[in-house]
C-alpha atoms as a PDB file:
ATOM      1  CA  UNK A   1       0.000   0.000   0.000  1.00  0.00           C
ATOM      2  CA  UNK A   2       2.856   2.068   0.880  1.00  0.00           C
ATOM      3  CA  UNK A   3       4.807   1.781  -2.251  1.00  0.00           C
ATOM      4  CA  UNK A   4       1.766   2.777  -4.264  1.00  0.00           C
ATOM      5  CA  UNK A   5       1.641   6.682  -2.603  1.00  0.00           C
ATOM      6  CA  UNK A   6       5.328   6.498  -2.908  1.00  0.00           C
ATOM      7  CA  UNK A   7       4.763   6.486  -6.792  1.00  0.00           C
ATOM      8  CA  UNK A   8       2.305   8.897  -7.058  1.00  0.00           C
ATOM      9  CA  UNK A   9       4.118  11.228  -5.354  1.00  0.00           C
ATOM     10  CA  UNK A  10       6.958  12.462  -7.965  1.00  0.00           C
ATOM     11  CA  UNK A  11       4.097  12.789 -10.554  1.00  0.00           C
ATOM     12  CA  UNK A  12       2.254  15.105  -8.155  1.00  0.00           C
ATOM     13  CA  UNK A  13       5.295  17.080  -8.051  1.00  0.00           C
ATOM     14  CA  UNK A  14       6.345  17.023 -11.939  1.00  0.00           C
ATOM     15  CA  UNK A  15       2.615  18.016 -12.594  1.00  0.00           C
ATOM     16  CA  UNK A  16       2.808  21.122 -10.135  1.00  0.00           C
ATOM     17  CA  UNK A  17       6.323  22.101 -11.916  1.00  0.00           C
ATOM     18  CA  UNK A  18       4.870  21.943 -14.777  1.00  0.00           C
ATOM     19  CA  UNK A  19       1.564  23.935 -14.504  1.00  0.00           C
ATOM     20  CA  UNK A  20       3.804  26.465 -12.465  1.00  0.00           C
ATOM     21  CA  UNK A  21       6.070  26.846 -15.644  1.00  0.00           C
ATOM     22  CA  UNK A  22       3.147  26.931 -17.506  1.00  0.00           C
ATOM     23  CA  UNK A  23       1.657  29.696 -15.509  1.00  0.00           C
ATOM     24  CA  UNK A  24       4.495  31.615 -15.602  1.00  0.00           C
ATOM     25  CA  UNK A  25       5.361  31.340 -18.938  1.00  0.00           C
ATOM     26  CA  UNK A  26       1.587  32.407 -19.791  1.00  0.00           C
ATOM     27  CA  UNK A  27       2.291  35.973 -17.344  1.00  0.00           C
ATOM     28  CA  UNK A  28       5.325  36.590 -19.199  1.00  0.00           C
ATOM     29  CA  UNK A  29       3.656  36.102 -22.247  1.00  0.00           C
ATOM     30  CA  UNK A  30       0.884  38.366 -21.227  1.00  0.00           C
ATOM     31  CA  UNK A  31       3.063  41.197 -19.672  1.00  0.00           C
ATOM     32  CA  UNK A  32       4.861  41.528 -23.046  1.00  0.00           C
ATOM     33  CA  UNK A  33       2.007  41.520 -25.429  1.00  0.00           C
ATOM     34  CA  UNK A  34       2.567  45.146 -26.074  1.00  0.00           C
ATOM     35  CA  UNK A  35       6.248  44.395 -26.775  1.00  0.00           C
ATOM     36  CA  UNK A  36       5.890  41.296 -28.598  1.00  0.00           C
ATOM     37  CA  UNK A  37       2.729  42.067 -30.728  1.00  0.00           C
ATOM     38  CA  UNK A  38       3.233  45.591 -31.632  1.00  0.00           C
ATOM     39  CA  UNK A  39       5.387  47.597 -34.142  1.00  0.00           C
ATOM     40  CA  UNK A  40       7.932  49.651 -32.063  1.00  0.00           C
ATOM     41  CA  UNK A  41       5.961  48.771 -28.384  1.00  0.00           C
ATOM     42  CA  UNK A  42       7.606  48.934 -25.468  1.00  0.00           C
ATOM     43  CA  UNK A  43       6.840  48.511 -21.782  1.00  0.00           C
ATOM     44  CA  UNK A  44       5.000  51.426 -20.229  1.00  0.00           C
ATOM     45  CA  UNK A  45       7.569  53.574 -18.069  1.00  0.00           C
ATOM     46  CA  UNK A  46       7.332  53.393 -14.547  1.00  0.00           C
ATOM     47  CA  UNK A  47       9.038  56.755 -13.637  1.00  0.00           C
ATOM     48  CA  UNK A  48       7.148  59.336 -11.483  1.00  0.00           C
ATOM     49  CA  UNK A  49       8.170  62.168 -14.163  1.00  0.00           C
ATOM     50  CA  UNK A  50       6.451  59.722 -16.575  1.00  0.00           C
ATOM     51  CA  UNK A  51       3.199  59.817 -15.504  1.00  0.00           C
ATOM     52  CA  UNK A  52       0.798  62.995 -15.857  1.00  0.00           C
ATOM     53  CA  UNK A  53      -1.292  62.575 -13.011  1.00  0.00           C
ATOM     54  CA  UNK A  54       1.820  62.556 -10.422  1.00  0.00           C
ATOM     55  CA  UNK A  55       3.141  65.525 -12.066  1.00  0.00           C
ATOM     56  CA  UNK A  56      -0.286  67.417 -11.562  1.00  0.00           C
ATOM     57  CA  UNK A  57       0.130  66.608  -8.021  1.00  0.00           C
ATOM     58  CA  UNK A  58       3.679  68.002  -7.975  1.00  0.00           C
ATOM     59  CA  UNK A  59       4.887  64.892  -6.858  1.00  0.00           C
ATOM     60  CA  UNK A  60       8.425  64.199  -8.428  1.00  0.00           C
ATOM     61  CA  UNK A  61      11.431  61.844  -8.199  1.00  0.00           C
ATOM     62  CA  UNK A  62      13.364  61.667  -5.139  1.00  0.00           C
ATOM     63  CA  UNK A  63      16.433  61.993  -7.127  1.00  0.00           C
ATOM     64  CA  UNK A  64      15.785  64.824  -9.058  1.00  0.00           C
ATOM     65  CA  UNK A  65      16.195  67.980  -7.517  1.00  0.00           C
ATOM     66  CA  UNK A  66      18.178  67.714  -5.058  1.00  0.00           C
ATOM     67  CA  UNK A  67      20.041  71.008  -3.383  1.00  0.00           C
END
């Protein structure tokens, strides 16, 4: 009885590798659809000076500036 649970066990743990490759591979995939998909895409830019709505607010980079 023993030996049969020791069997299934390494499958168990191939099949969770795999679907956790799998779901990784499928974020990747779906972070970089602008990248991959369209003519000169890139990722969005993550800087504070970047985005209009911060800048608005007069909130700016903690680098920039600096006296």
């Amino acid at each position: 009885m023993f030996l049969i649970f020791a069997l299934q066990k390494p499958i168990m743990n191939m099949q969770t590798v795999f679907l956790t490759i799998i779901l990784i591979g499928l974020a990747v995939v779906l972070l970089g659809v602008r990248v991959l998909f369209v003519k000169n895409g890139k990722f969005p830019s993550g800087h504070v000076h970047d985005i209009p709505a911060l800048r608005k607010k007069g909130i700016g980079c903690a680098s920039e500036n600096r006296t």
